[in-house]
C-alpha atoms as a PDB file:
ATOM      1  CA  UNK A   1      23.416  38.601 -24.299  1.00  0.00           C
ATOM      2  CA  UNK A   2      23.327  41.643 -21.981  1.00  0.00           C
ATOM      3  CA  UNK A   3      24.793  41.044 -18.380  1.00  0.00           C
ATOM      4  CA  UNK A   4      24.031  43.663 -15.788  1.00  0.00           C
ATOM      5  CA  UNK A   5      25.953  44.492 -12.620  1.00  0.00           C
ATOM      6  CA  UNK A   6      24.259  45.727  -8.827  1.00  0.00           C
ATOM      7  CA  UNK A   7      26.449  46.647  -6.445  1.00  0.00           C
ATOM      8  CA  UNK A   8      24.684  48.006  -3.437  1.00  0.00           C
ATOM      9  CA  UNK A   9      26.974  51.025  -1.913  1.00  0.00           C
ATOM     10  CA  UNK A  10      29.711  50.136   1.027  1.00  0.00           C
ATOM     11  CA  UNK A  11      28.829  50.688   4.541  1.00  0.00           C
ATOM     12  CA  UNK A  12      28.195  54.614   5.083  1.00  0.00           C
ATOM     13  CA  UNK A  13      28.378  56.382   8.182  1.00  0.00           C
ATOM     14  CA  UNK A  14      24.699  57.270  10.341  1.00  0.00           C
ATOM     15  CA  UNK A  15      25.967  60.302  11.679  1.00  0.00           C
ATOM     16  CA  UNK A  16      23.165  62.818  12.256  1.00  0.00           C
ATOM     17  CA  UNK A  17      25.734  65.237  11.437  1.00  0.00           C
ATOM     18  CA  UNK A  18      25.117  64.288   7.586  1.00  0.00           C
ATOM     19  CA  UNK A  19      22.063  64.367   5.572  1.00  0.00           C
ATOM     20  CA  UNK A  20      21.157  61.072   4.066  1.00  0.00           C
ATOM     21  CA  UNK A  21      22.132  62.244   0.440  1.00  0.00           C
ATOM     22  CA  UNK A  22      25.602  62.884   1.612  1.00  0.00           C
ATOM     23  CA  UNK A  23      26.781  60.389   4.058  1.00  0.00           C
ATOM     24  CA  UNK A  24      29.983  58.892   3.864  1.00  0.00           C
ATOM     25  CA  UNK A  25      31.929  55.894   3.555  1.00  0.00           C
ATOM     26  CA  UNK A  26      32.841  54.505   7.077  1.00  0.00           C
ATOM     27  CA  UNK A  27      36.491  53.453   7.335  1.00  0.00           C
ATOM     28  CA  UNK A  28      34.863  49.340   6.875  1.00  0.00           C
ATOM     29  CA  UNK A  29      33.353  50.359   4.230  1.00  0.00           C
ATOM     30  CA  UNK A  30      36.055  51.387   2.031  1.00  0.00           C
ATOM     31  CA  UNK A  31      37.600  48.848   2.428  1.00  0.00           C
ATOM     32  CA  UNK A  32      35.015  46.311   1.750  1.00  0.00           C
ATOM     33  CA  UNK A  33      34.263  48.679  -1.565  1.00  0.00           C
ATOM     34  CA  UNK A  34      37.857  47.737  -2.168  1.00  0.00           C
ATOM     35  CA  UNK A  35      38.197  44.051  -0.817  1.00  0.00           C
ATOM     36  CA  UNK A  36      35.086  43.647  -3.719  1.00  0.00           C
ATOM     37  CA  UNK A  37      36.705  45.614  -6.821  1.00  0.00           C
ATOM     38  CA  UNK A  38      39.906  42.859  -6.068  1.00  0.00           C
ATOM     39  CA  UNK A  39      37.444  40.136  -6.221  1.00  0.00           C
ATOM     40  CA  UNK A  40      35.727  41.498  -9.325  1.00  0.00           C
ATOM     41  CA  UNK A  41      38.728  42.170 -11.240  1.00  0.00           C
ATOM     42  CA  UNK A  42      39.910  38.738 -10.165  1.00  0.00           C
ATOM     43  CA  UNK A  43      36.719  36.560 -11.316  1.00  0.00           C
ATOM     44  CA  UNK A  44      36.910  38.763 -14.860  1.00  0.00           C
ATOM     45  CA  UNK A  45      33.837  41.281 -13.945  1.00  0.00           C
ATOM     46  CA  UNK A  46      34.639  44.513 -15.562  1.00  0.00           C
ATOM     47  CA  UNK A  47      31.705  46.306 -17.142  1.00  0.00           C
ATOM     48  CA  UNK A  48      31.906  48.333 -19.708  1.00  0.00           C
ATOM     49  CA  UNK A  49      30.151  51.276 -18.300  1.00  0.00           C
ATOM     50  CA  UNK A  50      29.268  52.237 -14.523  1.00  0.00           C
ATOM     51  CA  UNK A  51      26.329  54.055 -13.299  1.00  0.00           C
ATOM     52  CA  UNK A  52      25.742  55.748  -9.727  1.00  0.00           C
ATOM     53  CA  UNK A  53      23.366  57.449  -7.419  1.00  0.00           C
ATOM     54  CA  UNK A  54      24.409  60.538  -6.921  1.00  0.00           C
ATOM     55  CA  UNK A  55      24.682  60.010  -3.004  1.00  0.00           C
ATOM     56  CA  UNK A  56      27.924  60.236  -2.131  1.00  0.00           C
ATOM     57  CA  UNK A  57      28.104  56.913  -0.555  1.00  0.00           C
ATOM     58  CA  UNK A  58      27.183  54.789  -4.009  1.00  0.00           C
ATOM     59  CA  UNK A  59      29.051  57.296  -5.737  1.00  0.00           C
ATOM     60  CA  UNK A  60      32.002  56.768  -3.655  1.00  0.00           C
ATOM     61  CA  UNK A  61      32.101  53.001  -3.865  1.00  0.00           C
ATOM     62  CA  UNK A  62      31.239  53.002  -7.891  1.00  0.00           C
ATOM     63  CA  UNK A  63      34.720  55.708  -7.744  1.00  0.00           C
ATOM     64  CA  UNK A  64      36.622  53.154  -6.184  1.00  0.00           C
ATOM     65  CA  UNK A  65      34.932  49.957  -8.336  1.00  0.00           C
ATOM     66  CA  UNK A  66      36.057  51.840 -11.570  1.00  0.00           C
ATOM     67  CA  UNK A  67      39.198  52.750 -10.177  1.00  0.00           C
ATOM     68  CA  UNK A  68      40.083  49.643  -9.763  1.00  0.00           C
ATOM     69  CA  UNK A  69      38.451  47.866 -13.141  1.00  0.00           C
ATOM     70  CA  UNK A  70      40.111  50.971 -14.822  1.00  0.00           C
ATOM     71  CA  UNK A  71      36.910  51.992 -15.845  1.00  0.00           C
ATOM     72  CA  UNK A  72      35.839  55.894 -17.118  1.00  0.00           C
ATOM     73  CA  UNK A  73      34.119  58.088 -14.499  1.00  0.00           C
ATOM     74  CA  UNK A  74      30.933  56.824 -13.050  1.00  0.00           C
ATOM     75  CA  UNK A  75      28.029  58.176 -14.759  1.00  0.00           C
ATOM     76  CA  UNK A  76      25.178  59.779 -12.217  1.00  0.00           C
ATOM     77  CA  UNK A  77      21.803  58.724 -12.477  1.00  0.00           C
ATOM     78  CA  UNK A  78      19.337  60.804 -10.075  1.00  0.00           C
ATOM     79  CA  UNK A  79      16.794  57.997 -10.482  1.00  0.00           C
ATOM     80  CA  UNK A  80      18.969  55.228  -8.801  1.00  0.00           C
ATOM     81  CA  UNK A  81      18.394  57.125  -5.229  1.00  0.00           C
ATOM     82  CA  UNK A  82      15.671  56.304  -3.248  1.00  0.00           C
ATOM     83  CA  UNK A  83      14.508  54.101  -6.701  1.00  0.00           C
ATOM     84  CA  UNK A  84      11.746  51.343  -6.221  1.00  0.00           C
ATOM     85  CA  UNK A  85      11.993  47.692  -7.853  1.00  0.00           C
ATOM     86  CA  UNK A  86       9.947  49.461 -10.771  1.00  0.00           C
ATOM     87  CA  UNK A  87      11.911  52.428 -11.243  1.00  0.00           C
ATOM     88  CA  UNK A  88      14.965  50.564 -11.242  1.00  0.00           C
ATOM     89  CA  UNK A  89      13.237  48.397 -14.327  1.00  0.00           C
ATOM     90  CA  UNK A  90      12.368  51.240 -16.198  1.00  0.00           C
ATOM     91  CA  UNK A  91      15.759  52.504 -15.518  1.00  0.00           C
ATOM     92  CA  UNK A  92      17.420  48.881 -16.991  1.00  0.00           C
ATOM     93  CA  UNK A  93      15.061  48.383 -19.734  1.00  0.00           C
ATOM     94  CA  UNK A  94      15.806  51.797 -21.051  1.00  0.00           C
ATOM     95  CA  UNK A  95      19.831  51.257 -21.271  1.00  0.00           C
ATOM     96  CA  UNK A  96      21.561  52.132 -24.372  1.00  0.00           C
ATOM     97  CA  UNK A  97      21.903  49.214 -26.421  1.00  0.00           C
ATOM     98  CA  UNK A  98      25.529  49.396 -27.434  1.00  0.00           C
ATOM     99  CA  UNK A  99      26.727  48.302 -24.456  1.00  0.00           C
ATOM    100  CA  UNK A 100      26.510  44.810 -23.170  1.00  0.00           C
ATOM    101  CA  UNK A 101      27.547  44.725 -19.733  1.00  0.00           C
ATOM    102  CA  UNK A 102      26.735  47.480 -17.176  1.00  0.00           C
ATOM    103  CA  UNK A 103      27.099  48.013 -13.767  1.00  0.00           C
ATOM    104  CA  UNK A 104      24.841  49.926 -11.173  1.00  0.00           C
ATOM    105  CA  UNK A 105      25.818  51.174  -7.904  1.00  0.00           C
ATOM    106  CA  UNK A 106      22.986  52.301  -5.578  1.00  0.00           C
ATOM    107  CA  UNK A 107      20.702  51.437  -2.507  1.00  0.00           C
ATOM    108  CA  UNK A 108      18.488  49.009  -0.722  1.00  0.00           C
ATOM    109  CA  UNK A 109      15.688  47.709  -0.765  1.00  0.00           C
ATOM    110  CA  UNK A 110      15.284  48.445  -4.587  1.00  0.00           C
ATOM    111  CA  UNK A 111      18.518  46.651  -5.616  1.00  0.00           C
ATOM    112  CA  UNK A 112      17.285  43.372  -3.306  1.00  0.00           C
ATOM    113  CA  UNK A 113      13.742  43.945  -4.804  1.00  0.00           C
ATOM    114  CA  UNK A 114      15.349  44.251  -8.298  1.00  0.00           C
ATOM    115  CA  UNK A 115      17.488  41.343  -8.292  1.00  0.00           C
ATOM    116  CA  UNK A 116      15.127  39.140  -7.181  1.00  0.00           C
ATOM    117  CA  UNK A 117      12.057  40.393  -9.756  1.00  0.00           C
ATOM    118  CA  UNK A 118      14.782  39.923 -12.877  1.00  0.00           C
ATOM    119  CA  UNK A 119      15.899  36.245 -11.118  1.00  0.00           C
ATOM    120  CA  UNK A 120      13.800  34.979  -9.255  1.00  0.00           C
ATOM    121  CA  UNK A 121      16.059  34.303  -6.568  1.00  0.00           C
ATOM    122  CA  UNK A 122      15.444  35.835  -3.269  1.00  0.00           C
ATOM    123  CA  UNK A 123      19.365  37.168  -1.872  1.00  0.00           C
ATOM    124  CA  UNK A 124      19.815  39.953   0.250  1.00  0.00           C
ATOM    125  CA  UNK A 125      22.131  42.330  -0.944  1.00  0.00           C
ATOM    126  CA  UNK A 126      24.310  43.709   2.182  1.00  0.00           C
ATOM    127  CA  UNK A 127      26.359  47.111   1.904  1.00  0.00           C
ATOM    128  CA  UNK A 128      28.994  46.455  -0.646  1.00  0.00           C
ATOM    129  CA  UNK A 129      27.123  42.994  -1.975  1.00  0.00           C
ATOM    130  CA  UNK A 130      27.501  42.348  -5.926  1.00  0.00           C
ATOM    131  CA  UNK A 131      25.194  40.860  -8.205  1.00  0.00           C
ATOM    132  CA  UNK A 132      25.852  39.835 -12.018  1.00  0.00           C
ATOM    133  CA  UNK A 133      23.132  38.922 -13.326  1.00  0.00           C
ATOM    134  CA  UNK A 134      22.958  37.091 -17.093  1.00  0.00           C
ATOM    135  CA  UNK A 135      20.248  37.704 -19.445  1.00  0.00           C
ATOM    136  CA  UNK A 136      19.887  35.867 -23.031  1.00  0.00           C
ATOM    137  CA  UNK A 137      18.448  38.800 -25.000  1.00  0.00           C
ATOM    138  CA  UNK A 138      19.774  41.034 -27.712  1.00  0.00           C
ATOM    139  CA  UNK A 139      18.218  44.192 -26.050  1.00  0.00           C
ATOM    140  CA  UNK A 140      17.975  45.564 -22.591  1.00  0.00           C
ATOM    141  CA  UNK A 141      14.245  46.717 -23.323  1.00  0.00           C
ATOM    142  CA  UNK A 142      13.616  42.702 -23.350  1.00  0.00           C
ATOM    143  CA  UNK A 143      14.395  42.236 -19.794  1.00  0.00           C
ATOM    144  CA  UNK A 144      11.377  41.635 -17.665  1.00  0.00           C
ATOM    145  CA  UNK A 145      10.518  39.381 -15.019  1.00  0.00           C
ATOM    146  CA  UNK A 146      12.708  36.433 -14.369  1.00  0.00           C
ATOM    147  CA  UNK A 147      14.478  36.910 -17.457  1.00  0.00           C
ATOM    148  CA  UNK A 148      18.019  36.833 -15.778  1.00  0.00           C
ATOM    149  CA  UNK A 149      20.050  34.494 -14.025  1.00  0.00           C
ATOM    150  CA  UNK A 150      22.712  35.062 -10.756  1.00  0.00           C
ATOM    151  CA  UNK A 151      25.859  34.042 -12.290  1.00  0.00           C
ATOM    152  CA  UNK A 152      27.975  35.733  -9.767  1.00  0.00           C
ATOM    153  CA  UNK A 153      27.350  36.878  -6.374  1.00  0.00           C
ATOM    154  CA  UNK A 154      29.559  38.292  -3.386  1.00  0.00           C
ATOM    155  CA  UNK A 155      29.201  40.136  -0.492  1.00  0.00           C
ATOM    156  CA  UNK A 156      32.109  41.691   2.615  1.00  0.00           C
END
């Protein structure tokens, strides 16, 4: 069974002051990024590895996810910014196989798109929402459409 993890980035600032690769974390949305790390740890959710956009609002509310699930250092992934549904796919089917539960931090509307291609359930994802998502394969290349199932889901 591999169980995967979106977590759409907190509420970032849309300052004109800041490119869009770069904005920050509004003072809300820290602490919704926190407010959800409490309620994963709570309900059990800790994956076993993290992966981030590089923009430094996903990569600032994966920092404070791990933090909190005393998790390693987000790992970067270029192809989570700006991804599509499909790139996204390509990007989950090609996850290394030793782990079994993995979380993604990144953007809309390819995490919305993505959850609801793998479930077949149609839920927005808001800034900071979080998605588990259950699949009943052995390997992540045998995810595909509406293979998965929501088995958790929380947003600020």
């Amino acid at each position: 069974m591999k169980k995967l993890l979106l977590i759409r980035h907190a509420k970032a600032t849309h300052d004109t002051d800041y490119p869009d690769f770069e904005r920050p974390l509004k003072h809300s949305g820290l602490q919704d990024a926190v407010m959800i790390a409490k309620r994963l740890k709570e309900n059990g959710i800790v994956p076993q590895l993290m992966i981030t956009s590089p923009a430094l609002r996903a990569q600032s509310t994966a920092n404070i996810i791990a933090e909190h699930l005393s998790l390693s250092q987000p790992q970067m992934n270029m192809t989570i910014y700006d991804a599509s549904q499909a790139a996204l796919l390509t990007l989950v089917t090609a996850l290394p196989d030793d782990y079994e539960f993995i979380g993604l931090a990144g953007h809309n509307p390819g995490f919305s798109e993505l959850l609801a291609y793998l479930t077949n359930d149609f839920r927005e994802m808001p800034t900071c929402a979080a998605a588990l998502i259950s699949f009943d394969v052995d390997t992540w290349q045998e995810i595909t459409h509406s293979s998965g199932k929501i088995v958790y889901y929380t947003a600020p």
